[in-house]
Structures are given as C-alpha cells and as structure tokens.
PDB file of N, CA and C in Angstrom:
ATOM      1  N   UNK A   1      11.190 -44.557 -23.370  1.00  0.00           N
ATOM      2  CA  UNK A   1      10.164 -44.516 -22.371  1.00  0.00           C
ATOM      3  C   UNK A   1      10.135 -43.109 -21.766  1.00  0.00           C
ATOM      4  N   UNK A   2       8.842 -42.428 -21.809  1.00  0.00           N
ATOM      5  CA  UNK A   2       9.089 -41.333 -21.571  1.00  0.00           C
ATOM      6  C   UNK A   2       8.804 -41.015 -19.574  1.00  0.00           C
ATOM      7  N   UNK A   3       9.208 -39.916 -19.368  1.00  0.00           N
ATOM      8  CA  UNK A   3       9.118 -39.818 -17.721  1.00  0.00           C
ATOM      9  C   UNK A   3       7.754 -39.865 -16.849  1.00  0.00           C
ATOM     10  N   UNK A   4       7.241 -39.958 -15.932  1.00  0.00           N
ATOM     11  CA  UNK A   4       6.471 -40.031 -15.569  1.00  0.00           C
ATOM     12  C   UNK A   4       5.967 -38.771 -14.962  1.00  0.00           C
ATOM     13  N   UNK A   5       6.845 -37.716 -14.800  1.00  0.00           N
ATOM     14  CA  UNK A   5       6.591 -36.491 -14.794  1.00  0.00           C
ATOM     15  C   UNK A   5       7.755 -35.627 -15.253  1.00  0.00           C
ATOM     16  N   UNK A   6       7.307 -35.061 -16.582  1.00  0.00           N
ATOM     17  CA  UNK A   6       8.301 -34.403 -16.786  1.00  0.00           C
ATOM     18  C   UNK A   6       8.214 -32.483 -16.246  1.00  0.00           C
ATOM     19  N   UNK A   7       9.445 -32.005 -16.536  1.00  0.00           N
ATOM     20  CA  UNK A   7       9.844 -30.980 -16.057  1.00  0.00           C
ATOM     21  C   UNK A   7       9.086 -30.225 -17.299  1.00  0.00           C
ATOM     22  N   UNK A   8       8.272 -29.144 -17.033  1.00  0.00           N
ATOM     23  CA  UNK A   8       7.814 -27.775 -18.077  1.00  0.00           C
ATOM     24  C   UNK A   8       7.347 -26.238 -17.341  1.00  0.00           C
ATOM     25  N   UNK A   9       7.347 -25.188 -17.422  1.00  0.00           N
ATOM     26  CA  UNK A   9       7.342 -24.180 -17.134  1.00  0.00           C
ATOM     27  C   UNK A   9       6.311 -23.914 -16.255  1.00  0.00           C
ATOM     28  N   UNK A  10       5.215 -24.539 -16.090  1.00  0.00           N
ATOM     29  CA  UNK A  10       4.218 -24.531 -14.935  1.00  0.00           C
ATOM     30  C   UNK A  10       4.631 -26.188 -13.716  1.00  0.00           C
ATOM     31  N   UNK A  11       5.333 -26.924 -14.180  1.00  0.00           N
ATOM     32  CA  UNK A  11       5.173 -27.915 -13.253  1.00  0.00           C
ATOM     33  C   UNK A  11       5.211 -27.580 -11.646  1.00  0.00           C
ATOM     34  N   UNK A  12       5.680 -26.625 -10.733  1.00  0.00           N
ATOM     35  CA  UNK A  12       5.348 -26.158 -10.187  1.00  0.00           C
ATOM     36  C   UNK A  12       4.399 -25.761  -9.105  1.00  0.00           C
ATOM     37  N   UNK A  13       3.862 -25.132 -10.168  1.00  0.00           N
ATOM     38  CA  UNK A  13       2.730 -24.325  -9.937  1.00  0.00           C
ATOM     39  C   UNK A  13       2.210 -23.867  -9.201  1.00  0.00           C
ATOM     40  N   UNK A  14       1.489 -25.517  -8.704  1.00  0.00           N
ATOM     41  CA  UNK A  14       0.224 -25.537  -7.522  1.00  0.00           C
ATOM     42  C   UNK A  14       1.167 -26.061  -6.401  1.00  0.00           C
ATOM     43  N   UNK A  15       2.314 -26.569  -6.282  1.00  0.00           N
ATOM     44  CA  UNK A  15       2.980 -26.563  -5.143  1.00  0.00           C
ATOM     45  C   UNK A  15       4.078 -25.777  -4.593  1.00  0.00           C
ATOM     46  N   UNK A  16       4.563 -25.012  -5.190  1.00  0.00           N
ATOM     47  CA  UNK A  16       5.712 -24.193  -4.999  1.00  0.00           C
ATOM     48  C   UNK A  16       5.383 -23.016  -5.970  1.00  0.00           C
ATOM     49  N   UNK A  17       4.715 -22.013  -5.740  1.00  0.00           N
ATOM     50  CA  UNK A  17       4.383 -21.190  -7.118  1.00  0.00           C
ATOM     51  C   UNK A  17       5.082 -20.269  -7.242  1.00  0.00           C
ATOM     52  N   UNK A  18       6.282 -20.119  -6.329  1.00  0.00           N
ATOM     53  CA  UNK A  18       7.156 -19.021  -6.337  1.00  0.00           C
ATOM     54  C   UNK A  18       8.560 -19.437  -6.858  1.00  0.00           C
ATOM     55  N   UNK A  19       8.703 -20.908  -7.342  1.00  0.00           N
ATOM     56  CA  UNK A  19      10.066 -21.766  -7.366  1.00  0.00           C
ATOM     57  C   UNK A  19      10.575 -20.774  -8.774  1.00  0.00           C
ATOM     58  N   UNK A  20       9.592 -20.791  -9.750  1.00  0.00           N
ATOM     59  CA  UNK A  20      10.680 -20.466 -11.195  1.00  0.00           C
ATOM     60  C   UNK A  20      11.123 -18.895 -10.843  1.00  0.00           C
ATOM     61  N   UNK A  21      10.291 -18.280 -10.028  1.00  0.00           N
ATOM     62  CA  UNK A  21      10.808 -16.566  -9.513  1.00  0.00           C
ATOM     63  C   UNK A  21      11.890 -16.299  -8.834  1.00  0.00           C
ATOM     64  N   UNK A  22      11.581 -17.490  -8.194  1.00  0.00           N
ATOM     65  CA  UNK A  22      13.240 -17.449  -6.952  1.00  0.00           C
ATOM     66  C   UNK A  22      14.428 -18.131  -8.088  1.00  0.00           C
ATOM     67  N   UNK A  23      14.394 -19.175  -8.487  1.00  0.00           N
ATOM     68  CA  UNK A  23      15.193 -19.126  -9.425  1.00  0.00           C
ATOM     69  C   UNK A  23      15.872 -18.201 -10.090  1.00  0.00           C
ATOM     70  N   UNK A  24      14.979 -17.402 -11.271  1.00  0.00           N
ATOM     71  CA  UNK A  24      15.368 -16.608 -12.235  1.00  0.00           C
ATOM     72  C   UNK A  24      16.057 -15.140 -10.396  1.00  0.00           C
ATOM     73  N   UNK A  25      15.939 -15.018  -9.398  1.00  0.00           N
ATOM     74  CA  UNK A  25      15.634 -14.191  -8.829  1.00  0.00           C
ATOM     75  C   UNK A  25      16.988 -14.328  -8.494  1.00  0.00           C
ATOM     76  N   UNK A  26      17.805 -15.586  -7.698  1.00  0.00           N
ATOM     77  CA  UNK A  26      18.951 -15.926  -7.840  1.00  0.00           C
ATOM     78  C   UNK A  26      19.938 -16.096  -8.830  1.00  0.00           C
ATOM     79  N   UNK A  27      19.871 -16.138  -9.683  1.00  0.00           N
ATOM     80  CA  UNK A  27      20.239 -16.041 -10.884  1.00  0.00           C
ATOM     81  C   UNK A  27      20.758 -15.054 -11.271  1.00  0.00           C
ATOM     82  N   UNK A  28      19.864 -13.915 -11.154  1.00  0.00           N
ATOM     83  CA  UNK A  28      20.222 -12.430 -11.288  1.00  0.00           C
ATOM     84  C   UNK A  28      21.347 -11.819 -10.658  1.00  0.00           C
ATOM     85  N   UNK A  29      20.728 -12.034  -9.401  1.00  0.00           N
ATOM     86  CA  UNK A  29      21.818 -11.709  -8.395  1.00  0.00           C
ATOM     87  C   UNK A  29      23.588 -12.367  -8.363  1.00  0.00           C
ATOM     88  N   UNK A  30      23.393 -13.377  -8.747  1.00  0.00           N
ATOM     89  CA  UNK A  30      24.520 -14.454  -9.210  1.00  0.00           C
ATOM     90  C   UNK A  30      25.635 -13.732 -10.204  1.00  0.00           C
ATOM     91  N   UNK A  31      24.095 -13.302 -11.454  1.00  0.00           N
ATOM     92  CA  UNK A  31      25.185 -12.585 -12.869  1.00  0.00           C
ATOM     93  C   UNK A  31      25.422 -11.057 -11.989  1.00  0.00           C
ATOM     94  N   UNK A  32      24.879 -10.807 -11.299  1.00  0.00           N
ATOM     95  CA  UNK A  32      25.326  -9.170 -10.736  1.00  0.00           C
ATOM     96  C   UNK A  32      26.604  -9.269 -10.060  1.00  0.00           C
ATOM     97  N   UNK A  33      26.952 -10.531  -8.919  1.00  0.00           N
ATOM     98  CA  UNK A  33      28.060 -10.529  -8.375  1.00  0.00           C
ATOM     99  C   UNK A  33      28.909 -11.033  -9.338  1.00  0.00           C
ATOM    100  N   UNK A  34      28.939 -12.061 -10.379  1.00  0.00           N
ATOM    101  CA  UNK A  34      30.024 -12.833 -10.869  1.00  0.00           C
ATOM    102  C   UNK A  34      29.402 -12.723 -12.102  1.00  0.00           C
ATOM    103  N   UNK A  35      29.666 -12.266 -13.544  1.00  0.00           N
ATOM    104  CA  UNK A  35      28.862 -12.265 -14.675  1.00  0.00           C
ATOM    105  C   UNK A  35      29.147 -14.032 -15.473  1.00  0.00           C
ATOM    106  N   UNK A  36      30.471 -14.353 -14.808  1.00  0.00           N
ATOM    107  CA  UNK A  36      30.857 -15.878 -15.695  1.00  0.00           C
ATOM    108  C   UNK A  36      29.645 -16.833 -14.854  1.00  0.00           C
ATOM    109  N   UNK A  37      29.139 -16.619 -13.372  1.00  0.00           N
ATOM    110  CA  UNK A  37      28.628 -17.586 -12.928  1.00  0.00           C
ATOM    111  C   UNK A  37      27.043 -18.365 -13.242  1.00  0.00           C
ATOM    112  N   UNK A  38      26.630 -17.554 -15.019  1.00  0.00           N
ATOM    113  CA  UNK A  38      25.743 -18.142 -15.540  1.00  0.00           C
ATOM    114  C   UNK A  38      26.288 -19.011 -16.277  1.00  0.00           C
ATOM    115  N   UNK A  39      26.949 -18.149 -17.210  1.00  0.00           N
ATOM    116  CA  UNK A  39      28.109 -19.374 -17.837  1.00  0.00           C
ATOM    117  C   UNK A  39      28.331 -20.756 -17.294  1.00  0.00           C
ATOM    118  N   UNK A  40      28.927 -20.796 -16.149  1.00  0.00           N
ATOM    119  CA  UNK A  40      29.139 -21.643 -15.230  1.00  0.00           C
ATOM    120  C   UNK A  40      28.023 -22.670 -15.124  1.00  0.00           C
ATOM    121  N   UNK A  41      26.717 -21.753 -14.664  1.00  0.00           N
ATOM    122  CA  UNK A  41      25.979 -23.055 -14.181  1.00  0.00           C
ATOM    123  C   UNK A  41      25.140 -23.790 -15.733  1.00  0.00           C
ATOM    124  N   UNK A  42      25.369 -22.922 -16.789  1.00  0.00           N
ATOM    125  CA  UNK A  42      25.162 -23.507 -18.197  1.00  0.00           C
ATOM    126  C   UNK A  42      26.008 -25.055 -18.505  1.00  0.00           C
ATOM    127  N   UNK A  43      27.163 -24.535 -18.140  1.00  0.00           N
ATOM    128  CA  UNK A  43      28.199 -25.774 -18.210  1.00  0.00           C
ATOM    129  C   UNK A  43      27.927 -27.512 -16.878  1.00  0.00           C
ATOM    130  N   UNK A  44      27.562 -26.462 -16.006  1.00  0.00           N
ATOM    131  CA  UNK A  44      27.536 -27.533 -15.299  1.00  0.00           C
ATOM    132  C   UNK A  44      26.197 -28.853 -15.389  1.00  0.00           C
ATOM    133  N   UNK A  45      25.205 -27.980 -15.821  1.00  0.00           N
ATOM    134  CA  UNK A  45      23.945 -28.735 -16.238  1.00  0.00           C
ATOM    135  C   UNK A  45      24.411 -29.220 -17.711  1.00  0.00           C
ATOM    136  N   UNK A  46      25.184 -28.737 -18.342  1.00  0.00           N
ATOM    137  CA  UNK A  46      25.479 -29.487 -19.440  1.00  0.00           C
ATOM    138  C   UNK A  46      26.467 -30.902 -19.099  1.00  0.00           C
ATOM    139  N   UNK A  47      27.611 -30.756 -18.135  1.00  0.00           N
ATOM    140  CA  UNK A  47      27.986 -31.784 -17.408  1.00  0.00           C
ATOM    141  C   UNK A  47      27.308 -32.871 -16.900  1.00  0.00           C
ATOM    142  N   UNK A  48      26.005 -32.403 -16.131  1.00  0.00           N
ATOM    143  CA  UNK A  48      25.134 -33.238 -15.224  1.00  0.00           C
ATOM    144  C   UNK A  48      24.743 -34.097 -16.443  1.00  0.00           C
ATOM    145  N   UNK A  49      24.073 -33.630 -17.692  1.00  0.00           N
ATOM    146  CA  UNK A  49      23.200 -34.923 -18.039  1.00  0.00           C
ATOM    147  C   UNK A  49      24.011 -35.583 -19.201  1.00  0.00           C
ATOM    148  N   UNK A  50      25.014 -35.103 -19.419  1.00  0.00           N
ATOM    149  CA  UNK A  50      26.066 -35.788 -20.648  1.00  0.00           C
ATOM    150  C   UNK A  50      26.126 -37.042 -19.825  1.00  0.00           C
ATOM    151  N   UNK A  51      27.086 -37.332 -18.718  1.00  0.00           N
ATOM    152  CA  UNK A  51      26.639 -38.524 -18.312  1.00  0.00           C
ATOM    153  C   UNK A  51      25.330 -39.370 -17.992  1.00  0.00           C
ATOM    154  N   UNK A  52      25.163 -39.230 -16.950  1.00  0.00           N
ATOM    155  CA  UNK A  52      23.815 -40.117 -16.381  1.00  0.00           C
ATOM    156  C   UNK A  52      22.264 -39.494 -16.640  1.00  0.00           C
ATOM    157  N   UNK A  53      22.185 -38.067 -17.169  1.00  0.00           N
ATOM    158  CA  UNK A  53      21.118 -38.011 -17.429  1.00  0.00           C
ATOM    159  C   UNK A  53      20.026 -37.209 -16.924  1.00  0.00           C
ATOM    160  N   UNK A  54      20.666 -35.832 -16.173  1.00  0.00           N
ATOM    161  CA  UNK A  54      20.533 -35.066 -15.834  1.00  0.00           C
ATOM    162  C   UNK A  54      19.458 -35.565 -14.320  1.00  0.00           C
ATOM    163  N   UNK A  55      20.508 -36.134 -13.368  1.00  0.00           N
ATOM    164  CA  UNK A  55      19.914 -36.433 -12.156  1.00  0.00           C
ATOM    165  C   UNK A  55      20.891 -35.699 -11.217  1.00  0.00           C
ATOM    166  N   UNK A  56      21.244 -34.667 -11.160  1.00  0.00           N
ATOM    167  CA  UNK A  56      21.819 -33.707 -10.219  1.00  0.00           C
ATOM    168  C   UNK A  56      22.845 -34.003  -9.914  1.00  0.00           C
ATOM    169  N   UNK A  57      23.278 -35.230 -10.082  1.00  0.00           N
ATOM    170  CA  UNK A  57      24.839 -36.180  -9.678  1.00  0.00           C
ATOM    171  C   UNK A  57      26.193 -35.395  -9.336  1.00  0.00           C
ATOM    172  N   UNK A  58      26.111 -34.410 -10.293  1.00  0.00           N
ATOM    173  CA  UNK A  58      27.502 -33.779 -10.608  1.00  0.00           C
ATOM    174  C   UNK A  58      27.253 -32.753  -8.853  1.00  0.00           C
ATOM    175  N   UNK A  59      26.563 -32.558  -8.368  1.00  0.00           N
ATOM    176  CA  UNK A  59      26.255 -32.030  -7.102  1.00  0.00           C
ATOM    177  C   UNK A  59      26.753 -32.750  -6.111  1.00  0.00           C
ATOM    178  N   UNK A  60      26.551 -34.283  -6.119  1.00  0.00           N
ATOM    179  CA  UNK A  60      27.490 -35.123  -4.976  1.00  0.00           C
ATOM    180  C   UNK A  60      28.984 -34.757  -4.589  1.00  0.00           C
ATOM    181  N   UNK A  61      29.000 -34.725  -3.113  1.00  0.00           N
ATOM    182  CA  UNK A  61      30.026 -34.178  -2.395  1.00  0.00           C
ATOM    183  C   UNK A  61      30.863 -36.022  -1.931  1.00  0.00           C
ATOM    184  N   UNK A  62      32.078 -36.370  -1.818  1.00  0.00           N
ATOM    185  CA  UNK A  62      32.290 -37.245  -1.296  1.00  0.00           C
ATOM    186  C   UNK A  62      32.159 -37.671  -0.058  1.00  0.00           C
ATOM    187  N   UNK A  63      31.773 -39.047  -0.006  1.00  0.00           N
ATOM    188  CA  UNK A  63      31.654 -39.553   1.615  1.00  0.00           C
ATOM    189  C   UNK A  63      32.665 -40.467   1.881  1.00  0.00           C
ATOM    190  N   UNK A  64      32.550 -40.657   3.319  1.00  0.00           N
ATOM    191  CA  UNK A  64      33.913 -42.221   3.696  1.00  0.00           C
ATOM    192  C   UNK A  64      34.049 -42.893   2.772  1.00  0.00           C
ATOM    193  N   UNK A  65      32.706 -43.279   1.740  1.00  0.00           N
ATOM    194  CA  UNK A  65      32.828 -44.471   1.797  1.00  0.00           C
ATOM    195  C   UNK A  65      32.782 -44.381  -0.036  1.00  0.00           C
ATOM    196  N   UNK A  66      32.284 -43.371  -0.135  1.00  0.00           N
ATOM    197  CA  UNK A  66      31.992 -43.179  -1.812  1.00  0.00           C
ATOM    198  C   UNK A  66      32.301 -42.335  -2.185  1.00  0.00           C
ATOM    199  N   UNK A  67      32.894 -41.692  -3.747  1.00  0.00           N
ATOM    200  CA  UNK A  67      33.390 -40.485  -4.144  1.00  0.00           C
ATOM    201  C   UNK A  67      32.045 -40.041  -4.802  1.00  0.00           C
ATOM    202  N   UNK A  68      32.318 -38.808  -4.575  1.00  0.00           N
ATOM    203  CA  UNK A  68      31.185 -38.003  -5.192  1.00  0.00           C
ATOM    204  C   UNK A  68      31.810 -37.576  -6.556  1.00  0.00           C
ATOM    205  N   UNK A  69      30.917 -36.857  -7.166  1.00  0.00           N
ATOM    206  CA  UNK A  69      31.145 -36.359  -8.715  1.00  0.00           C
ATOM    207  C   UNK A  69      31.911 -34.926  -9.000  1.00  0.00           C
ATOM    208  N   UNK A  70      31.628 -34.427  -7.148  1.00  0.00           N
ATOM    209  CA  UNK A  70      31.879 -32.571  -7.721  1.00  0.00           C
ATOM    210  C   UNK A  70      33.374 -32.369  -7.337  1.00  0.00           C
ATOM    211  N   UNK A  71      33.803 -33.767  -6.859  1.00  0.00           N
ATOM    212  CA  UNK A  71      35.744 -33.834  -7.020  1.00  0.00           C
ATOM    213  C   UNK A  71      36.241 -35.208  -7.591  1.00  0.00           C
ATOM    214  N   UNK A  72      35.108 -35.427  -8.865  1.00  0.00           N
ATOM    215  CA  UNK A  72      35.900 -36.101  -9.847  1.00  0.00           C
ATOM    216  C   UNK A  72      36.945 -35.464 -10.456  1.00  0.00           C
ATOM    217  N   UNK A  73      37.477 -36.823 -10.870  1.00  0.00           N
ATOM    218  CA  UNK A  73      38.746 -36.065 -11.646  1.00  0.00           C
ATOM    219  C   UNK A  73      38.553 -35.044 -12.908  1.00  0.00           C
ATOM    220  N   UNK A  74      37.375 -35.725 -13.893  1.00  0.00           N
ATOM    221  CA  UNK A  74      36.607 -34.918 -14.594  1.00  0.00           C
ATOM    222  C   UNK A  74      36.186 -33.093 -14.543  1.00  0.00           C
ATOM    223  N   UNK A  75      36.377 -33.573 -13.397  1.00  0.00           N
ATOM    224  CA  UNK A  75      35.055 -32.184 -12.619  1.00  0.00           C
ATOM    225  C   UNK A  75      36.105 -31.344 -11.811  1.00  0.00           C
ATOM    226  N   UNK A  76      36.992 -31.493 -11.226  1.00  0.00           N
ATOM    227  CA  UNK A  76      37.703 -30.901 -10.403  1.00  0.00           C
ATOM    228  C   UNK A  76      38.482 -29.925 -11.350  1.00  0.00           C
ATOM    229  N   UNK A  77      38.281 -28.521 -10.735  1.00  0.00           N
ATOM    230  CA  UNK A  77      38.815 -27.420 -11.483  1.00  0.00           C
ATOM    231  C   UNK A  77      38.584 -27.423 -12.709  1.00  0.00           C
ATOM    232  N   UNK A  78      37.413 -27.928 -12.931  1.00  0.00           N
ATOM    233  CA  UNK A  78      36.795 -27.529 -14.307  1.00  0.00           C
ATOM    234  C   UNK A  78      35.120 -26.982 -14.078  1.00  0.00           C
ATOM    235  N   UNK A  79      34.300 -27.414 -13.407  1.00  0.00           N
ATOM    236  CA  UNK A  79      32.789 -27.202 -13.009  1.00  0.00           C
ATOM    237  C   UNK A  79      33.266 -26.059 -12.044  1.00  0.00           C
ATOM    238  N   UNK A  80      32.144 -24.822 -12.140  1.00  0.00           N
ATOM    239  CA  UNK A  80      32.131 -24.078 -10.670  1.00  0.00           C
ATOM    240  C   UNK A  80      30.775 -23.706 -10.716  1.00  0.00           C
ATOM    241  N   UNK A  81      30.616 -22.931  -9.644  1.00  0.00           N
ATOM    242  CA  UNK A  81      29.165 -22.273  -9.435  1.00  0.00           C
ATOM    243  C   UNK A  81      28.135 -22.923  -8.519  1.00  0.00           C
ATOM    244  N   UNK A  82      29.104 -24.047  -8.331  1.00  0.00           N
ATOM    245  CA  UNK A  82      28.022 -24.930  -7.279  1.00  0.00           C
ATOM    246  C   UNK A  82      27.597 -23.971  -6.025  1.00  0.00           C
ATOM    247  N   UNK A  83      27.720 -22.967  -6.121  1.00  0.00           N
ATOM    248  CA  UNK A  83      27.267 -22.715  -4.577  1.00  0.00           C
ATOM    249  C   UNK A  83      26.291 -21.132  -5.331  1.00  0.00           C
ATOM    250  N   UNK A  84      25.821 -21.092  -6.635  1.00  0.00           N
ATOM    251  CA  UNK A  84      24.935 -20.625  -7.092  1.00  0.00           C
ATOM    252  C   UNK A  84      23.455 -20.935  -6.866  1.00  0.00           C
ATOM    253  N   UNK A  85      23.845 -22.739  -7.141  1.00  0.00           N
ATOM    254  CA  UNK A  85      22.919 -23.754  -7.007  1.00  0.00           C
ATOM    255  C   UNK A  85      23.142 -23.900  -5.496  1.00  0.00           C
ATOM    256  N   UNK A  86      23.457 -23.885  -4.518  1.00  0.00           N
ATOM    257  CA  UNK A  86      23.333 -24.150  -3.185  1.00  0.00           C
ATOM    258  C   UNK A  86      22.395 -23.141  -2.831  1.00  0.00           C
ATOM    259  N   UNK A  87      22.417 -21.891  -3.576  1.00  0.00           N
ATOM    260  CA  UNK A  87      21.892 -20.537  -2.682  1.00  0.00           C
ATOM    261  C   UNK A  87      20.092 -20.334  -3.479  1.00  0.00           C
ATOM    262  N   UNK A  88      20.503 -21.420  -4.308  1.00  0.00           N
ATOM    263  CA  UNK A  88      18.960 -21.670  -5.205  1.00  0.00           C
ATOM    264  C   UNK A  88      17.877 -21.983  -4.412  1.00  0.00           C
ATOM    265  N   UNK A  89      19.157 -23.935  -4.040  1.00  0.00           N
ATOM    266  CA  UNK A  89      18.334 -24.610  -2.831  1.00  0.00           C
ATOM    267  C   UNK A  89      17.765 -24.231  -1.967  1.00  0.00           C
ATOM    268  N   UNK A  90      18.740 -23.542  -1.261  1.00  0.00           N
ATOM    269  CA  UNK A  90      18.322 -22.877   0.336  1.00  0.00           C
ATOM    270  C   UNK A  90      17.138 -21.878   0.096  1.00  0.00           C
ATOM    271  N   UNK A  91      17.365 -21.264  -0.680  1.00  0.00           N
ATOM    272  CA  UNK A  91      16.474 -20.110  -1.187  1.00  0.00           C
ATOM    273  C   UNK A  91      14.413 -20.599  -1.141  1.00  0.00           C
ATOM    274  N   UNK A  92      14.536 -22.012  -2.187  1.00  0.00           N
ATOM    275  CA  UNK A  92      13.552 -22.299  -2.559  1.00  0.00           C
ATOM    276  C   UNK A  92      13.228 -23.563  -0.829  1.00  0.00           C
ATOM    277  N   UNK A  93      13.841 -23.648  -0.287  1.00  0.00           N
ATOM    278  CA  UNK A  93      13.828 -24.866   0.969  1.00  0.00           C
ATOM    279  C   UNK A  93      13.264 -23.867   2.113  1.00  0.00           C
ATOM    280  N   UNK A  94      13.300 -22.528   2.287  1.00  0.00           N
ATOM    281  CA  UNK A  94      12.576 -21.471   2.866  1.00  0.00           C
ATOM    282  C   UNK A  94      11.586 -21.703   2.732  1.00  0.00           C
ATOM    283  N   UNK A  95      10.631 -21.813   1.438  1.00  0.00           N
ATOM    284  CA  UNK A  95       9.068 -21.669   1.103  1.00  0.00           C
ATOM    285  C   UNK A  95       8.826 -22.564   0.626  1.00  0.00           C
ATOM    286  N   UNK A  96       9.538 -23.507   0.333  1.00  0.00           N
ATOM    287  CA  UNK A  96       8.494 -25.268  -0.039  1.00  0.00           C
ATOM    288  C   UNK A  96       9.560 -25.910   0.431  1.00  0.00           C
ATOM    289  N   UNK A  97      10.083 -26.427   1.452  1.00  0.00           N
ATOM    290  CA  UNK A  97      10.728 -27.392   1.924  1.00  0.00           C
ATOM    291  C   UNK A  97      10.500 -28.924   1.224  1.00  0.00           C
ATOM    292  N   UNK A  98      11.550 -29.322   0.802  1.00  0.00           N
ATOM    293  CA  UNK A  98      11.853 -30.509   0.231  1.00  0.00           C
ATOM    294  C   UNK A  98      10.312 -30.971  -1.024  1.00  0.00           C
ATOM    295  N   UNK A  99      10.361 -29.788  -1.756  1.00  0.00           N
ATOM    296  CA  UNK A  99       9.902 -30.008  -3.026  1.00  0.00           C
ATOM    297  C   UNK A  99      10.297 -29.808  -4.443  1.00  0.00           C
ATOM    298  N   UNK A 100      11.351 -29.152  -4.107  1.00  0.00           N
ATOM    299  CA  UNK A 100      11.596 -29.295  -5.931  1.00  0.00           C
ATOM    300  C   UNK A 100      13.071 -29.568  -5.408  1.00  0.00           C
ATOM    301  N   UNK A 101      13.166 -30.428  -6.951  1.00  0.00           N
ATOM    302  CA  UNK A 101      14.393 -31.626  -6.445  1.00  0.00           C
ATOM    303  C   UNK A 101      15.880 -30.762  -7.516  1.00  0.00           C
ATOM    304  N   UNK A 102      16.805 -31.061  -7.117  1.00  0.00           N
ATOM    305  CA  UNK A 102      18.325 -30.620  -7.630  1.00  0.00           C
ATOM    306  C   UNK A 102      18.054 -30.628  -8.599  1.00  0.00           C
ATOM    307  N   UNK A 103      17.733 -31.747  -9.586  1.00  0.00           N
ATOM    308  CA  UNK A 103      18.263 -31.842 -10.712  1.00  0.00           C
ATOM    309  C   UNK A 103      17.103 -30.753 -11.780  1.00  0.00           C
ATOM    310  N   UNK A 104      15.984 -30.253 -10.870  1.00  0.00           N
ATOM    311  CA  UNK A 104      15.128 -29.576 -11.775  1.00  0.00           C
ATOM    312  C   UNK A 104      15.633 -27.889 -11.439  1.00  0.00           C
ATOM    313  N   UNK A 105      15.998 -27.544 -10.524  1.00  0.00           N
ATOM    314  CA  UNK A 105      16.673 -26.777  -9.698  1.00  0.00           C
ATOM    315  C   UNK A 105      17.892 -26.787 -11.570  1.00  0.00           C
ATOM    316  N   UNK A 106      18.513 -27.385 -11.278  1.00  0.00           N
ATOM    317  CA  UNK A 106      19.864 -27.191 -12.298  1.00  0.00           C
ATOM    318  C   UNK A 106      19.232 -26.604 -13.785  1.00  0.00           C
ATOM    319  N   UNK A 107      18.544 -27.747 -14.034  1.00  0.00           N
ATOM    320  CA  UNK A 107      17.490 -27.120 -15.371  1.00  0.00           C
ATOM    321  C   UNK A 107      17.051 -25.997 -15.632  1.00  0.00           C
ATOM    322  N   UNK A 108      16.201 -25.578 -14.326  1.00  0.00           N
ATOM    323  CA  UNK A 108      15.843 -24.023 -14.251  1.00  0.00           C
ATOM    324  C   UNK A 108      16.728 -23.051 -14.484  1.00  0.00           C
ATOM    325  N   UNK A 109      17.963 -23.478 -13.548  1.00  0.00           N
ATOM    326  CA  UNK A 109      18.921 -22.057 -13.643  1.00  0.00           C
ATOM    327  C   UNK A 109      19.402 -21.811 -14.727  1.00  0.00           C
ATOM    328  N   UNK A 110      19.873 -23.258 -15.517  1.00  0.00           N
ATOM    329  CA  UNK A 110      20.416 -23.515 -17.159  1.00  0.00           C
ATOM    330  C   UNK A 110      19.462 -22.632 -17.571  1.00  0.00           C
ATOM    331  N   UNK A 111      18.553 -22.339 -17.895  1.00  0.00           N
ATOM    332  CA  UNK A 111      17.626 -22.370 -18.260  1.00  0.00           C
ATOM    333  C   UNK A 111      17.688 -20.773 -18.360  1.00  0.00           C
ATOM    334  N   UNK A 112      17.269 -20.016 -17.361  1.00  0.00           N
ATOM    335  CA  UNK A 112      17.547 -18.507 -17.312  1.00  0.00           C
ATOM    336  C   UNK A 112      18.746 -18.230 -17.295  1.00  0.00           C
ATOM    337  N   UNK A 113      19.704 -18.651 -17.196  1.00  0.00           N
ATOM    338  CA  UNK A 113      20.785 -18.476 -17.628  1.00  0.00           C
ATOM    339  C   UNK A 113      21.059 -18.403 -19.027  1.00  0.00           C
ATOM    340  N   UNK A 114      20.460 -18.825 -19.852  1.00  0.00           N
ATOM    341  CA  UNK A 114      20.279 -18.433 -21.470  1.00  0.00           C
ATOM    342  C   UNK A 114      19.892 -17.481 -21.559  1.00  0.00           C
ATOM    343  N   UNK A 115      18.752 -17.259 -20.681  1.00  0.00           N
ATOM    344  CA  UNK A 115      17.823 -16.126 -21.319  1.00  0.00           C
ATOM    345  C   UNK A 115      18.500 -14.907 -20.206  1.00  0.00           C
ATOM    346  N   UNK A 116      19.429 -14.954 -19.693  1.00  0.00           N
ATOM    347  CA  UNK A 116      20.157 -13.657 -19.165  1.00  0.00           C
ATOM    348  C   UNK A 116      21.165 -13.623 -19.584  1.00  0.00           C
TER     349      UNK A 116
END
C-alpha cells in the first residue's frame, strides 16, 4: 500500500520553500565542523527505517514512563549526530514552524549527505 504522501524533491515547495536549502545548508556546516558527522547521520537514517520504517523513532529520548530508542541498547554508543538533526529542526522551526516532520528531516540530510 503505497503512502498517501510521499516524500520527493519538491514536496515542500509551496509550504516551506526554503526546507531542502536549510537542510543541505546544515549539513555543510556539520561536514565543516565534524567531517564523520555525515557519515553519522547516513547511519542513523539507515538505523531509523531498518526497524519500523523510517518514522524518526530512533530520535525518541526516554520518558518516566517509556524508553526511547536513542538509549537503546542497540543504539547507545553506536548512533551519533543527533544533534546535527536537532540543529536541522530548529533551523527549519524558525521559518515554517511545525511543518516538516523528523522523519523527512532525516531523509533529507541522508540524503545530502551522499551527495557531500
């Protein structure tokens, strides 16, 4: 069954038209301070959808009541860069507040992260 909106290089567009710039824009800056931390977020989007399916999961922080994914046992001292993807968020939450969601956020960076 296919998605009801899937993720492609204009999805965007008309609501956030600056999201894939700030991306690739952070990104840059990311490989300038840390050159492994594309690497990194390659791995970690490869993490995210091996399990469940690339729904940002591996981003969950633990609560009282529930463990999150980004100090599974799996995941702990093995995933980094999460705060590549934090500086994505914040970045893109400046100029479209609560429109483009984590897990497309992860995709993107995977994403130029190949191509840098």
């Amino acid at each position: 069954m296919a998605a009801a909106a899937q993720l492609r290089p204009d999805f965007y567009l008309q609501t956030c038209p600056n999201a894939e710039f700030i991306v690739r824009d952070v990104m840059i800056k990311a490989l300038i301070r840390e050159p492994r931390s594309v690497a990194s977020v390659m791995r970690l989007q490869f993490h995210d959808c091996l399990v469940n399916g690339c729904d940002a999961s591996v981003l969950l922080d633990d609560t009282p009541t529930v463990p999150g994914e980004k100090q599974a046992l799996s995941n702990i001292n093995s995933l980094r860069s999460f705060e590549v993807i934090d500086e994505i968020k914040e970045s893109l939450e400046e100029v479209c507040p609560g429109l483009v969601s984590c897990a497309d956020i992860i995709i993107m960076a995977a994403r130029d992260a190949v191509a840098l």
